[in-house]
Protein backbone atom coordinates (compact mmCIF):
# COMPACT_ATOMS: atom_id res chain seq x y z
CA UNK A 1 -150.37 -20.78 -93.43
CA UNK A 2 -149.77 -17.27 -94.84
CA UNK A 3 -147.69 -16.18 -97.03
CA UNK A 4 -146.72 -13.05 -94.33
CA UNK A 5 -145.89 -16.64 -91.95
CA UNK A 6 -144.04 -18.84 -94.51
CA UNK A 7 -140.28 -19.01 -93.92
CA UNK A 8 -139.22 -19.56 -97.58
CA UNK A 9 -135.58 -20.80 -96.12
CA UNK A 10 -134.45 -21.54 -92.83
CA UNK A 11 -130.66 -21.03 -91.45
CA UNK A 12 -129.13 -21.97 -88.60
CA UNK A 13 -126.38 -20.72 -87.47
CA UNK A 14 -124.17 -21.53 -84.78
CA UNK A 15 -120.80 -19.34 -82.74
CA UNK A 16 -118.07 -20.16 -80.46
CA UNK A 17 -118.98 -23.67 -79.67
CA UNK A 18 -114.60 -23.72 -78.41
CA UNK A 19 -114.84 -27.73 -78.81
CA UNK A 20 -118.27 -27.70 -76.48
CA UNK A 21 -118.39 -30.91 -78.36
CA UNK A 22 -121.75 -31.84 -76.84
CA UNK A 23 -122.98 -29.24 -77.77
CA UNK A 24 -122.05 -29.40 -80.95
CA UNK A 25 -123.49 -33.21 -80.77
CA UNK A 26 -127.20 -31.53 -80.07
CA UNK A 27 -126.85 -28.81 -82.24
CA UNK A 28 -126.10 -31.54 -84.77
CA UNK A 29 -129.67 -32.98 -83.46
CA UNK A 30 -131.31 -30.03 -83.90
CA UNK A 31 -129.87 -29.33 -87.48
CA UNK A 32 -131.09 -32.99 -88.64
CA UNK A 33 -134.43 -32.32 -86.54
CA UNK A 34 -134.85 -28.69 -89.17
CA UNK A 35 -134.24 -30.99 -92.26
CA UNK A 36 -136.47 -33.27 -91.17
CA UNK A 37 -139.20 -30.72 -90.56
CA UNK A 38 -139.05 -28.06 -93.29
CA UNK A 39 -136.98 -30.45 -96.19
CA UNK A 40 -133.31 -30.00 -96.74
CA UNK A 41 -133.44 -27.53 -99.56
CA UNK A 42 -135.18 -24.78 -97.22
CA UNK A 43 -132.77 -25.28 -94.61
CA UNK A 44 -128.96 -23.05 -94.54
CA UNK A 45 -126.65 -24.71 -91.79
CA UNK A 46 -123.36 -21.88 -91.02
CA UNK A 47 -120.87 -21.65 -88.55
CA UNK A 48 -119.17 -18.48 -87.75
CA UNK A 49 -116.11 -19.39 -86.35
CA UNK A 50 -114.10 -20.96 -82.76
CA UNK A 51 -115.81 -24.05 -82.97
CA UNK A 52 -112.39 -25.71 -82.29
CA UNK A 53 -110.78 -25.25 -79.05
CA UNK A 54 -107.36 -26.91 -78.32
CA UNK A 55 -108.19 -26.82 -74.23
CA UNK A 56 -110.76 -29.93 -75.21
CA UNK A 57 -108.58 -33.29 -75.22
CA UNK A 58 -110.45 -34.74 -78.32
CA UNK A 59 -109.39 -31.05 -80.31
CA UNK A 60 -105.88 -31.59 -79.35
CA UNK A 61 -105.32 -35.16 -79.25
CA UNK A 62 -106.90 -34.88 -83.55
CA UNK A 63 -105.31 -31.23 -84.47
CA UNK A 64 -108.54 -30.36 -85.09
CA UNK A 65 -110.43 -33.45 -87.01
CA UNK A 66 -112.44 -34.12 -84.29
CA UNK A 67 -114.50 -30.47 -84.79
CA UNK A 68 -113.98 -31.31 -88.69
CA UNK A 69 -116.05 -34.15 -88.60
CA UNK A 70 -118.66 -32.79 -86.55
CA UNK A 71 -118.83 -30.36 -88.57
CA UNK A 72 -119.64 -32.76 -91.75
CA UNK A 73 -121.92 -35.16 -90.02
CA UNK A 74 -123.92 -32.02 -89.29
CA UNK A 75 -124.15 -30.82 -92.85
CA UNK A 76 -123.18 -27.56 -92.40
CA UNK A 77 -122.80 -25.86 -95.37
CA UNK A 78 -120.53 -22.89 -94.77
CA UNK A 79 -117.97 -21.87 -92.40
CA UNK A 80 -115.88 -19.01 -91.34
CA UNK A 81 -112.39 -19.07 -89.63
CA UNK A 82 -112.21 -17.92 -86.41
CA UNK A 83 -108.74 -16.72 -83.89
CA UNK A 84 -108.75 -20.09 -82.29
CA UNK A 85 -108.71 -21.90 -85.60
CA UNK A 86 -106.68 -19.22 -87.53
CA UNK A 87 -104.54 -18.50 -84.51
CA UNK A 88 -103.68 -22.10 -82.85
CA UNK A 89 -102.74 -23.94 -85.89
CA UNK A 90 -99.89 -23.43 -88.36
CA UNK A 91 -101.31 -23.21 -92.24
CA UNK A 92 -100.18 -26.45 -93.43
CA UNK A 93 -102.41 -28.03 -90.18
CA UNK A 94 -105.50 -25.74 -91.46
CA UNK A 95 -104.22 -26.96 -94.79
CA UNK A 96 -104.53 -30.41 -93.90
CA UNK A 97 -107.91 -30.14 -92.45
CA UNK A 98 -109.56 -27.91 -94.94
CA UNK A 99 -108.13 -29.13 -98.40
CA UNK A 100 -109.10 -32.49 -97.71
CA UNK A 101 -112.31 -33.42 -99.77
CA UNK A 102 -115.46 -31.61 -97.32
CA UNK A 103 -119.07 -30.96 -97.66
CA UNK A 104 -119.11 -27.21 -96.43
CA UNK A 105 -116.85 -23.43 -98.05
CA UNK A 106 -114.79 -22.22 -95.79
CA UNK A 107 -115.49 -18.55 -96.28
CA UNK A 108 -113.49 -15.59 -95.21
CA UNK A 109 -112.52 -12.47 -97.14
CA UNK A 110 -109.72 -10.50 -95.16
CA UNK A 111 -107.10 -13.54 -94.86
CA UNK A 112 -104.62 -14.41 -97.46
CA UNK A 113 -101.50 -16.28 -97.89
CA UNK A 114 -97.85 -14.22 -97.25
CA UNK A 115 -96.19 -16.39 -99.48
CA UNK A 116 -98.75 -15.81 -102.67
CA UNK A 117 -100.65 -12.70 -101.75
CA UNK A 118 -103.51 -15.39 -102.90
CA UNK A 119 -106.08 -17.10 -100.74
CA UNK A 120 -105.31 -21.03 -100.41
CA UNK A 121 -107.70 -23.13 -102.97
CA UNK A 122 -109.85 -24.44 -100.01
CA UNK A 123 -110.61 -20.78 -98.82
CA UNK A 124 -113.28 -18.47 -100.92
CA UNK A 125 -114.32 -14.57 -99.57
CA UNK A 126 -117.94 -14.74 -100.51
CA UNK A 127 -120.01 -17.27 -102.11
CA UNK A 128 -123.69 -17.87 -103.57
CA UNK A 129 -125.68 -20.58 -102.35
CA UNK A 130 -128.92 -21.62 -103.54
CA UNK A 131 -132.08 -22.76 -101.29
CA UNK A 132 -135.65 -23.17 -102.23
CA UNK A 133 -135.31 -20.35 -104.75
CA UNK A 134 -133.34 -17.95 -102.90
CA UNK A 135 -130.03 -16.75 -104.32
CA UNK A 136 -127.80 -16.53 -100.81
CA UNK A 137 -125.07 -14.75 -100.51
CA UNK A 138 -122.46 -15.59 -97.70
CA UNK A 139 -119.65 -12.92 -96.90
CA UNK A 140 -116.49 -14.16 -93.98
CA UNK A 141 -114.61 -12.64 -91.93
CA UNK A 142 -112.44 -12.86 -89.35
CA UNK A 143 -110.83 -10.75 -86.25
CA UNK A 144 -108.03 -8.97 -88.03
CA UNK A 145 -104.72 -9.52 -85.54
CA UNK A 146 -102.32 -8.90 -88.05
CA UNK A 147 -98.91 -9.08 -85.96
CA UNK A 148 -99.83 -12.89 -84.98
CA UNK A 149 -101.09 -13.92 -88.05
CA UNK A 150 -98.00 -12.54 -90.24
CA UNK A 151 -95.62 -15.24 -87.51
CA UNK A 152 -98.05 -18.15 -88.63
CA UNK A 153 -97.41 -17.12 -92.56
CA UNK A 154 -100.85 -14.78 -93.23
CA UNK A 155 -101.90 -11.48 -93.81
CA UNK A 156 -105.27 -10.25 -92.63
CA UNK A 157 -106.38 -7.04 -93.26
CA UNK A 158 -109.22 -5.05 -92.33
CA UNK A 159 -112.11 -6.69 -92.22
CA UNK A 160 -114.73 -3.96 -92.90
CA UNK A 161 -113.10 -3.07 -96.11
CA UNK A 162 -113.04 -6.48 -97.79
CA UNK A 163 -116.12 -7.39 -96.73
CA UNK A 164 -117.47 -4.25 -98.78
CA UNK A 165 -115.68 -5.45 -101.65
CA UNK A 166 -117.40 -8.71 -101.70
CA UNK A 167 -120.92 -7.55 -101.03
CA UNK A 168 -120.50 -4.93 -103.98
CA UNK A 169 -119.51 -8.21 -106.20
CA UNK A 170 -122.32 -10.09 -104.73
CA UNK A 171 -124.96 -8.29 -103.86
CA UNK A 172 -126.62 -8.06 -107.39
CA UNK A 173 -126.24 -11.67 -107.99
CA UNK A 174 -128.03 -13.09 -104.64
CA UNK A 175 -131.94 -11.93 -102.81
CA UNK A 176 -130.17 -12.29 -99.53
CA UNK A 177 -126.85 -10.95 -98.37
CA UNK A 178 -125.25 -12.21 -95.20
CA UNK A 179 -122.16 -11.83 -93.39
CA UNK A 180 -120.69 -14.48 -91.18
CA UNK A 181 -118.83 -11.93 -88.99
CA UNK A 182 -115.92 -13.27 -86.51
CA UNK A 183 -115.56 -9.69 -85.34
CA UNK A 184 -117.53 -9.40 -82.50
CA UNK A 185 -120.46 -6.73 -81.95
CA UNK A 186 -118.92 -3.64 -81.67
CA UNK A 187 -117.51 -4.18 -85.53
CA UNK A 188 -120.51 -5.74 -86.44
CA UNK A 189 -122.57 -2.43 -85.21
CA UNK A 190 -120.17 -0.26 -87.09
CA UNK A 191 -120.52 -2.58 -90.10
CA UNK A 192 -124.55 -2.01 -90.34
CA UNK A 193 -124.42 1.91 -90.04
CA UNK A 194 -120.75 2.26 -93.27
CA UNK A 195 -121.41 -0.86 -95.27
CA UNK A 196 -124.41 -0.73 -97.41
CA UNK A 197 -125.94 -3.91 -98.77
CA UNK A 198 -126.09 -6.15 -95.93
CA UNK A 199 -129.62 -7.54 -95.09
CA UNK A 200 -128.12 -9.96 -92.21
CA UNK A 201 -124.60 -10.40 -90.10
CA UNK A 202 -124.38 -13.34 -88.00
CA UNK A 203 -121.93 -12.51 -85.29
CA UNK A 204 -119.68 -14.38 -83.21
CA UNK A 205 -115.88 -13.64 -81.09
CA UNK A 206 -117.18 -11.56 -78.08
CA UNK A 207 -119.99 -14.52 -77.63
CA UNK A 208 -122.63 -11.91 -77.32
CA UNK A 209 -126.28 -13.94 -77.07
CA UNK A 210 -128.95 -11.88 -78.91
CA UNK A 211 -132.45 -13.66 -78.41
CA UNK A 212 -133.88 -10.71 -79.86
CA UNK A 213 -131.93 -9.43 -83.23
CA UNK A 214 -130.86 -5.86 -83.50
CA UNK A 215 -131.96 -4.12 -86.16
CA UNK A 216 -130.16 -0.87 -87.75
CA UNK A 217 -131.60 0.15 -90.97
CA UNK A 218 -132.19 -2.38 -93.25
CA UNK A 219 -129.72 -4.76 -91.39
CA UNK A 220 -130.16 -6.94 -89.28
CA UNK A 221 -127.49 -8.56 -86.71
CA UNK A 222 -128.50 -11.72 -84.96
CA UNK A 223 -125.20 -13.96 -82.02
CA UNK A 224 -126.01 -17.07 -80.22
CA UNK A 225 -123.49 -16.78 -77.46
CA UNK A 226 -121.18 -19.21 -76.99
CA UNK A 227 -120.14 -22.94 -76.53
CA UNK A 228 -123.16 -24.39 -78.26
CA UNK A 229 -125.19 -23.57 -75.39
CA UNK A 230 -128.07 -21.96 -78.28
CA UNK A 231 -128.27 -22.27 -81.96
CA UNK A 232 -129.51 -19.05 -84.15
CA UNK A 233 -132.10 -19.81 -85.95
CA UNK A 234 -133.41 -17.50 -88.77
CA UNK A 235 -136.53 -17.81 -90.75
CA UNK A 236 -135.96 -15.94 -94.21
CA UNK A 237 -138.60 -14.90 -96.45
CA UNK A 238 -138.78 -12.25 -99.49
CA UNK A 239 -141.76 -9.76 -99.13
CA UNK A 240 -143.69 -9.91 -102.24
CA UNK A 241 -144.61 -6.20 -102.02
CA UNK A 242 -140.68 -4.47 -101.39
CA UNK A 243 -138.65 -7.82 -103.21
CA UNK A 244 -136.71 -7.39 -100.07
CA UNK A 245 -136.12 -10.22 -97.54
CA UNK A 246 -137.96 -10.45 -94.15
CA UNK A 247 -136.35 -12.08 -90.73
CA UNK A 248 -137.84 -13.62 -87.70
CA UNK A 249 -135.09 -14.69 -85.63
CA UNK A 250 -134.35 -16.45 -82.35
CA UNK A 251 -131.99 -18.43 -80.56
CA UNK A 252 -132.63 -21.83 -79.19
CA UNK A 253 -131.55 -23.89 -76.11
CA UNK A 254 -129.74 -26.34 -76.87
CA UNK A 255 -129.41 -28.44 -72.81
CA UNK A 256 -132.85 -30.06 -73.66
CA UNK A 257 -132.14 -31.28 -76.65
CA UNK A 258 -130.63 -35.20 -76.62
CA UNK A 259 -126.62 -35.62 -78.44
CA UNK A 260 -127.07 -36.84 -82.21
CA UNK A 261 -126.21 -40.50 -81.81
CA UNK A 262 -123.35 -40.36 -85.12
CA UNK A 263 -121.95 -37.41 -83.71
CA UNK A 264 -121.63 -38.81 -80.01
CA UNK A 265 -120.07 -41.85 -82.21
CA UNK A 266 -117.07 -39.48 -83.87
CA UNK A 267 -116.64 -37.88 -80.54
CA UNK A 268 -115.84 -41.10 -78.68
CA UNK A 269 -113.59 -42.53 -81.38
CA UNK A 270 -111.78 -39.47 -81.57
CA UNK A 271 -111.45 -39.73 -77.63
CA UNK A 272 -109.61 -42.90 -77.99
CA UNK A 273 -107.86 -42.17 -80.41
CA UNK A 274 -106.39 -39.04 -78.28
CA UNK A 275 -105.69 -41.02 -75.42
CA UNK A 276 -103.20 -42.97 -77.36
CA UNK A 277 -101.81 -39.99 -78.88
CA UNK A 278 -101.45 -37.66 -75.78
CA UNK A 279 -100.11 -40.43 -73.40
CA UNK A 280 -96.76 -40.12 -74.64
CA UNK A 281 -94.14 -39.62 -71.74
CA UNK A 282 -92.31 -36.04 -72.15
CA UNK A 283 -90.26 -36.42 -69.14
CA UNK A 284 -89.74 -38.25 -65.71
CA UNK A 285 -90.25 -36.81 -62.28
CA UNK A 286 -88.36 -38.02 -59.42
CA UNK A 287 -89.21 -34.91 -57.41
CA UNK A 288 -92.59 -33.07 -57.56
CA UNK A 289 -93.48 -29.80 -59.08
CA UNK A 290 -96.24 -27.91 -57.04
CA UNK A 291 -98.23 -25.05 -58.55
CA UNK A 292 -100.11 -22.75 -56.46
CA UNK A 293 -101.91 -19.53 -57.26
CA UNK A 294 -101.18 -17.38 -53.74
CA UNK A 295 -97.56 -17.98 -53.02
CA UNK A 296 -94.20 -19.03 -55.37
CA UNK A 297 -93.94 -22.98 -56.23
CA UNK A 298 -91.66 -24.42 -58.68
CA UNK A 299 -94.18 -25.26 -61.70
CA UNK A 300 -94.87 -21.48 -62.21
CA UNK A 301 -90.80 -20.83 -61.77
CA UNK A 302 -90.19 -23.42 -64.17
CA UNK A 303 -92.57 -21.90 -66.55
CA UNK A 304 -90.99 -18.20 -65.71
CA UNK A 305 -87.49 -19.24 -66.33
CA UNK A 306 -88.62 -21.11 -69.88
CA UNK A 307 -90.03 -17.96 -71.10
CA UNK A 308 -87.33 -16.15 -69.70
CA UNK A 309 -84.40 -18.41 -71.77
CA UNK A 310 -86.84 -18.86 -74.70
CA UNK A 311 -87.15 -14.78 -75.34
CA UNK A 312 -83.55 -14.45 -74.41
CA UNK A 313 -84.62 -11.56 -71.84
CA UNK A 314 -83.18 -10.08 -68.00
CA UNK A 315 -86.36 -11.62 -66.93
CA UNK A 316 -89.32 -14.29 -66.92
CA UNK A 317 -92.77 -13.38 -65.56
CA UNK A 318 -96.39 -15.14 -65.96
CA UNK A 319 -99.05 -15.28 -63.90
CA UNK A 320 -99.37 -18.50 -61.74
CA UNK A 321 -103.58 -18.97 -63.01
CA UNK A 322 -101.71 -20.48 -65.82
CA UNK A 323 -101.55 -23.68 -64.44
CA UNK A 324 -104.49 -25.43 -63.38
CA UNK A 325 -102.14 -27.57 -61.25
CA UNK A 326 -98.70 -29.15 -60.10
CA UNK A 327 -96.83 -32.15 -61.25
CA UNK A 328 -96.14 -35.45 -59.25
CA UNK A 329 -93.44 -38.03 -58.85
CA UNK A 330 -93.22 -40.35 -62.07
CA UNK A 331 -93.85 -39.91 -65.91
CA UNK A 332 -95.31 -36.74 -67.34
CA UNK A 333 -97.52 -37.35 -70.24
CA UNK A 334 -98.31 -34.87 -73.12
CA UNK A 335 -102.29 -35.70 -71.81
CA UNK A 336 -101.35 -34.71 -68.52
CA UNK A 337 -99.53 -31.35 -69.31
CA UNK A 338 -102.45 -30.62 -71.53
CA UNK A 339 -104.77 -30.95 -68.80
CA UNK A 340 -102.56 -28.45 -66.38
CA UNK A 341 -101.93 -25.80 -68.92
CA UNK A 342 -104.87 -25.85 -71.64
CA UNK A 343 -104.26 -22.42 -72.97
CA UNK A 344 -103.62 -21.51 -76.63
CA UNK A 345 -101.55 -18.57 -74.54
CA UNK A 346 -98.44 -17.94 -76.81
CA UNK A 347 -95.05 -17.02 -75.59
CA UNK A 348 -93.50 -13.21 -76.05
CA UNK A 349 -90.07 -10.91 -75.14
CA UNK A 350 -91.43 -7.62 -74.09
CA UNK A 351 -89.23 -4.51 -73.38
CA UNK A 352 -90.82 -2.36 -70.68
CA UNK A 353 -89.82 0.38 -68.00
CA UNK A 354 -88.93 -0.99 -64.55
CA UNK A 355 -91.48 1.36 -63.10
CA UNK A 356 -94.18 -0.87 -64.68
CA UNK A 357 -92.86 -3.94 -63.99
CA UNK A 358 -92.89 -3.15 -60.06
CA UNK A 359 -96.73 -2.00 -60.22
CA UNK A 360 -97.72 -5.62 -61.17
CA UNK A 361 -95.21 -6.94 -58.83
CA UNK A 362 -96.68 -5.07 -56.12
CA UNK A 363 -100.35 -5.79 -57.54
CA UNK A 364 -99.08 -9.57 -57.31
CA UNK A 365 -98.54 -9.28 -53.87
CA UNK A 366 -102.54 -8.65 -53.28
CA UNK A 367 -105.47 -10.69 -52.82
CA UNK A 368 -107.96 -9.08 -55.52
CA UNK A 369 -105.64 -9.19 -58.04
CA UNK A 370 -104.28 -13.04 -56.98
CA UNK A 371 -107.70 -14.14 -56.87
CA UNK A 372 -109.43 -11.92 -59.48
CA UNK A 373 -111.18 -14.01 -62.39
CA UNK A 374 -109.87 -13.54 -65.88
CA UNK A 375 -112.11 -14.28 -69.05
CA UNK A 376 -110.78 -14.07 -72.61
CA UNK A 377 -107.52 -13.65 -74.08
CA UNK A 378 -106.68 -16.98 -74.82
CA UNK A 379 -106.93 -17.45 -70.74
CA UNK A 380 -108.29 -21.42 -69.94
CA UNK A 381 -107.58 -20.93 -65.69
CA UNK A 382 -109.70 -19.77 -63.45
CA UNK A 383 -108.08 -16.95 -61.29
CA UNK A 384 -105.50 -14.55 -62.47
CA UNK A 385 -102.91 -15.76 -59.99
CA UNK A 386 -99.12 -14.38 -58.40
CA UNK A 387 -96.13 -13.66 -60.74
CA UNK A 388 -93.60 -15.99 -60.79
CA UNK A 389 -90.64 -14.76 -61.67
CA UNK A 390 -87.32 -15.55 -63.07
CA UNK A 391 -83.97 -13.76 -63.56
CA UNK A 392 -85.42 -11.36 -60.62
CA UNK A 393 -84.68 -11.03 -56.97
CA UNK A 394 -87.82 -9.65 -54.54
CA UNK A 395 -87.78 -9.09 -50.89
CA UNK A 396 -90.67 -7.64 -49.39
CA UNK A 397 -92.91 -6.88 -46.40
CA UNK A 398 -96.51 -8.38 -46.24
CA UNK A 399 -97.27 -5.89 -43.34
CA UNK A 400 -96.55 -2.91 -45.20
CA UNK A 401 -99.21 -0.67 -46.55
CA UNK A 402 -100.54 -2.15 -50.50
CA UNK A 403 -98.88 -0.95 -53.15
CA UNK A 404 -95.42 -0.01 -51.33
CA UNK A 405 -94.55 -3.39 -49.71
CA UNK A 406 -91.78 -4.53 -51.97
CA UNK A 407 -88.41 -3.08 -50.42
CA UNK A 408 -85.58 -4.04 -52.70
CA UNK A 409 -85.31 -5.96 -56.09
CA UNK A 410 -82.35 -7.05 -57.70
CA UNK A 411 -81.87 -7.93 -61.68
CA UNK A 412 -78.90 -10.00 -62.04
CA UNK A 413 -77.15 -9.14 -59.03
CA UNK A 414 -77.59 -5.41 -60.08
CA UNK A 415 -80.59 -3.14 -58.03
CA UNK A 416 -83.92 -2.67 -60.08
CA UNK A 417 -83.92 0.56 -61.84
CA UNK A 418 -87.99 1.78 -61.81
CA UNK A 419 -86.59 4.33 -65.07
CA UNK A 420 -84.60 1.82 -67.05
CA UNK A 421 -85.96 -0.30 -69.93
CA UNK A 422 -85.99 -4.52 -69.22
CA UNK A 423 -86.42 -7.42 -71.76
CA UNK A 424 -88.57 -9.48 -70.31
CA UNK A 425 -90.01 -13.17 -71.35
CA UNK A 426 -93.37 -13.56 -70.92
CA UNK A 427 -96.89 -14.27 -72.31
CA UNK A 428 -99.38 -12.23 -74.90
CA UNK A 429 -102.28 -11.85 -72.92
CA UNK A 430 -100.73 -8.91 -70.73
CA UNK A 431 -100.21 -7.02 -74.31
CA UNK A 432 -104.14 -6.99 -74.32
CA UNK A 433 -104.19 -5.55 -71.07
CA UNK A 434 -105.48 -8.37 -69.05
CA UNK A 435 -105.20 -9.12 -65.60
CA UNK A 436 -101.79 -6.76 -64.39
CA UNK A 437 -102.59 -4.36 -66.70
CA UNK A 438 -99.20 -2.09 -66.47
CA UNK A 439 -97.50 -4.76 -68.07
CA UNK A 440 -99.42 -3.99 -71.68
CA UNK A 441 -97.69 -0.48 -71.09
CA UNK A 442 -94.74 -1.88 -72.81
CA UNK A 443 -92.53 -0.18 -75.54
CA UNK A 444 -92.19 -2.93 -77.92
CA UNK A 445 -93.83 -7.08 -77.85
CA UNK A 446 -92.52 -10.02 -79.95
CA UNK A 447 -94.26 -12.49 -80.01
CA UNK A 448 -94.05 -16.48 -80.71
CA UNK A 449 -95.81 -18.75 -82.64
CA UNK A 450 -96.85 -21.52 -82.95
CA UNK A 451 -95.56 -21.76 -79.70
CA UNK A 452 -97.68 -22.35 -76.70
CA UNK A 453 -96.75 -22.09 -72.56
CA UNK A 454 -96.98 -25.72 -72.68
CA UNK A 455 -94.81 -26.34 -74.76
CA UNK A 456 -92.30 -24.27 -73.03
CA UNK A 457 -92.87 -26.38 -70.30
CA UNK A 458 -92.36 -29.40 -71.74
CA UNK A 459 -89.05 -28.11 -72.98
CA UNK A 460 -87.71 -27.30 -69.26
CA UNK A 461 -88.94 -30.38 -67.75
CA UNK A 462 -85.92 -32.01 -69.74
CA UNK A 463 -82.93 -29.67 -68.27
CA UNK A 464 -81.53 -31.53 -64.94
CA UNK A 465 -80.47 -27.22 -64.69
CA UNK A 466 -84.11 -25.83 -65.08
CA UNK A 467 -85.83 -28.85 -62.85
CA UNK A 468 -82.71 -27.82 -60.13
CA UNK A 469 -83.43 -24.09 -59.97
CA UNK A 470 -87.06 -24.13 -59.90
CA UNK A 471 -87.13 -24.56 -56.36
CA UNK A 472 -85.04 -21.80 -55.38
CA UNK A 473 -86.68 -18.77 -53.93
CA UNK A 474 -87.48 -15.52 -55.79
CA UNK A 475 -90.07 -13.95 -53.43
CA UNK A 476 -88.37 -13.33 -49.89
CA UNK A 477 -90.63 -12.27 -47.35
CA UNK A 478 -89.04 -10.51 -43.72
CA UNK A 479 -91.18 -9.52 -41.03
C-alpha cells in the first residue's frame, strides 16, 4: 500500500443515536470489527452527542446508564453533551453518570456550572489524545439554549466563541484539530468560514447525513444522520509534503451489520431491570381516559388543565399528538404513562394576545393542521393533533368557512378579548414555532424544568377534582 493510501489513524464517529439502542449494539460491532482490523492504537471512537433518549424504556427505566454502558463496552473514547442529555436530566443525574469512574472525556467547551462559574471535574473543553503518532485534538460543544439550561443550574454560552478559545490553546500542541460539534450544520458552516484552525468538525443535532464530506477551505465537516442508522468513519493521514492532515471520509450502514453480543447483553439487563422500576402504580382508574387526536377527550383535558394549574394561568392548551394514547380501567403504571407520553416536552406559562390564541384555535379546528406531522422539538407523537383546552369556553360552527368558524369564546365566564394579553399554561415546543405557529408570537415564556408533560399527568391523575372535570366539554359544536 502507498503511503498517499495509508490511513495513519482511523475515527469513527457516531450522532444522534436518541437510545436507537440497536443501533448502538452494531455500531458497537463495527467499532470492535475497526480494532480488530487496523489495531486499537490507529483507531479514534467519538460520539457527538443525543445518544440518550428518555422516549426508549431502557433510557428511562436507568436515568441514563443504560446509554452509559454502551457507551463503555464500545470503547469510545470521547464524548460530547448533547440537548437531550444536557436538557432531560438535572446536573446531579449527569453528575451521577459522568463522575463515576469511565473509560471515555466528556468534552464540551461552552457549558459551565451556575453555582461555580467552573466546569464540573468530569467535564473538560478540549483535550489531546494520542494515536499511532498523531497528536489529536478534540474540541465540544453543544447547542447553546441558555434560558433552559440556566432552570437546570448551567450556563452555556456561545458556542462559536469558546470553541475558538480552545483551538487557539490547542492547536499548536496537536497535528489534527477536530471539533465534536452538537450545533447542527448551519453553525457548523459558519464555524469553517470565522474560526481558523479547524482541520475537521464532526456534526450532529439537525441529524444531517453527509456520505460525502463538505469541504470549505482547509476544513472539513463530515454528520452521520441519526439514530445509529450509519457510523462516520474517517481515515486520517498527515501529507508528508504540506505536514497537514489528509481525510477520506464516509459513512457506513449500519442494518447489515449483526448487534455486538455484550452490548445486546447490557441492553437486556437494563430492560429488566426497567420493567421493575417503571411498573410502579401512580394511580387507579375506575373510569377510562380516552385520547384522540381529531376531536376533545378527557386525557388531553386532563393534561390542559395540569398545565393550566401548574403555570397558575387563565388558561391550559397543548396539542392532543401529545399522547400516543388513552388510559383504561385499573392501575396506571409509570411504564405505561411513559409509553403514552414519551416526550422530553417541558411544561411553560406563556402570556400572549387573544388575537393569537384564536388563530391556533381556529387552525385546530382543521384537518391539515390536526393531522399535519411534526418532527423535532422535543416532539415523540406522530401528528400534531387538536388543542385541548382548559380554563376556556369554545362554541363553534364546523360548516362555516376555515379560519372564521369559531363564534364565541368565553375566559372564565368573561367573553374572549382578541386585543387583551392571557397567561396561558402550556408546553415549549410552540415557543420554537412548531406546529400552531401563532402561539410562539408570545410576549413573554417561562418555562419548567425538570419537569416533563408526563409528569404533569401523573400529578392530575391523583385529584378526584381533575379526574371529575376532564370529561366536561370545552369544544361545543351547533349546527
Amino acid at each position: 500500500m502507498t503511503e498517499a493510501m495509508q490511513a495513519q489513524v482511523v475515527l469513527l464517529h457516531s450522532n444522534d443515536i436518541h437510545s436507537r439502542l440497536e443501533n448502538a449494539a452494531r455500531i458497537a460491532a463495527i467499532i470492535a470489527d475497526e480494532r480488530r482490523v487496523m489495531g486499537a492504537h490507529r483507531v479514534l471512537a467519538v460520539d457527538i452527542g443525543d445518544h440518550m433518549d428518555r422516549m426508549r424504556m431502557e433510557t428511562e427505566g436507568s436515568e441514563g446508564r443504560v446509554n452509559l454502558a454502551l457507551l463503555q463496552e464500545a470503547g469510545y473514547e470521547a464524548i460530547t453533551l448533547g440537548n437531550n442529555e444536557g436538557l432531560t436530566y438535572t446536573g446531579a443525574a449527569l453528575h451521577e453518570l459522568y463522575s463515576s469512574p469511565s473509560r471515555f472525556a466528556v468534552v464540551c467547551a461552552n457549558m459551565t456550572l451556575d453555582s461555580t462559574g467552573e466546569r464540573p471535574d468530569w467535564m473538560q473543553p478540549g483535550i489531546i489524545l494520542e494515536k499511532n503518532g498523531l497528536s489529536i485534538g478534540l474540541v465540544g460543544a453543544t447547542a447553546n439554549f441558555h434560558p433552559f439550561y440556566k432552570l437546570l443550574g448551567w450556563t452555556t454560552t456561545a458556542p462559536l466563541e469558546a470553541i475558538r478559545e480552545q483551538v487557539s490553546l490547542l492547536r499548536s500542541r496537536c497535528d489534527v484539530m477536530v471539533v465534536m460539534s452538537h450545533l447542527g450544520l448551519p453553525l457548523d458552516r459558519q464555524m469553517a468560514e470565522e474560526v481558523p484552525g479547524i482541520d475537521l468538525i464532526l456534526g450532529a443535532h439537525t441529524h444531517h447525513l453527509l456520505e460525502e464530506p463538505i469541504v470549505m477551505g482547509e476544513t472539513t465537516i463530515c454528520a452521520a444522520g441519526k439514530f445509529g442508522d450509519y457510523i462516520g468513519r474517517v481515515e486520517i493521514r498527515i501529507d508528508s509534503a504540506t505536514g497537514k492532515p489528509v481525510f477520506s471520509a464516509c459513512c457506513l450502514p449500519t442494518g447489515a451489520y449483526a448487534e455486538r453480543p455484550e452490548a445486546e447483553a447490557i441492553i437486556s439487563a437494563y430492560g429488566e431491570e426497567a420493567k421493575l422500576r417503571l411498573g410502579k402504580v401512580l394511580a387507579t382508574l375506575d373510569h377510562p381516559l380516552p385520547a384522540r387526536v381529531d376531536r376533545e377527550s378527557a386525557l388531553p383535558n386532563l393534561l390542559a388543565a395540569g398545565l393550566r394549574r401548574l403555570a397558575e394561568a387563565e388558561i391550559g392548551l397543548v396539542n392532543a399528538g401529545q399522547l400516543l394514547g388513552g388510559l383504561a380501567i385499573g392501575d396506571v403504571s409509570a411504564g405505561e404513562l411513559h409509553a403514552l407520553c414519551p416526550s422530553p416536552i417541558n411544561p411553560c406559562r406563556m402570556m400572549i394576545a387573544g388575537a393569537h390564541l384564536r388563530e391556533a384555535l381556529e387552525q385546530s379546528l382543521l384537518s391539515e393542521f390536526v393531522y399535519k406531522p411534526i418532527r423535532g422539538f422535543g416532539f415523540r407523537g406522530e401528528v400534531l393533533g387538536m388543542l385541548a383546552v382548559d380554563g376556556l369556553s369554545i362554541t363553534y360552527d364546523a360548516s362555516c368557512p376555515p379560519m372564521n368558524r369559531i363564534l364565541h369564546m368565553e375566559v372564565g365566564g368573561e367573553p374572549f378579548q382578541d386585543e387583551r394579553v392571557y397567561s396561558v399554561g402550556s408546553i415549549d415546543m410552540f415557543s420554537f414555532r412548531a406546529g400552531y405557529e401563532s402561539l410562539a408570537n408570545g410576549e413573554s415564556y417561562s418555562f419548567f424544568l425538570p419537569e416533563f408533560i408526563r409528569d404533569v399527568i401523573a400529578g392530575e391523575l391523583l385529584s378526584e377534582s381533575a379526574l371529575a372535570c376532564c370529561n366536561q366539554p370545552r369544544w361545543r359544536p351547533i349546527g
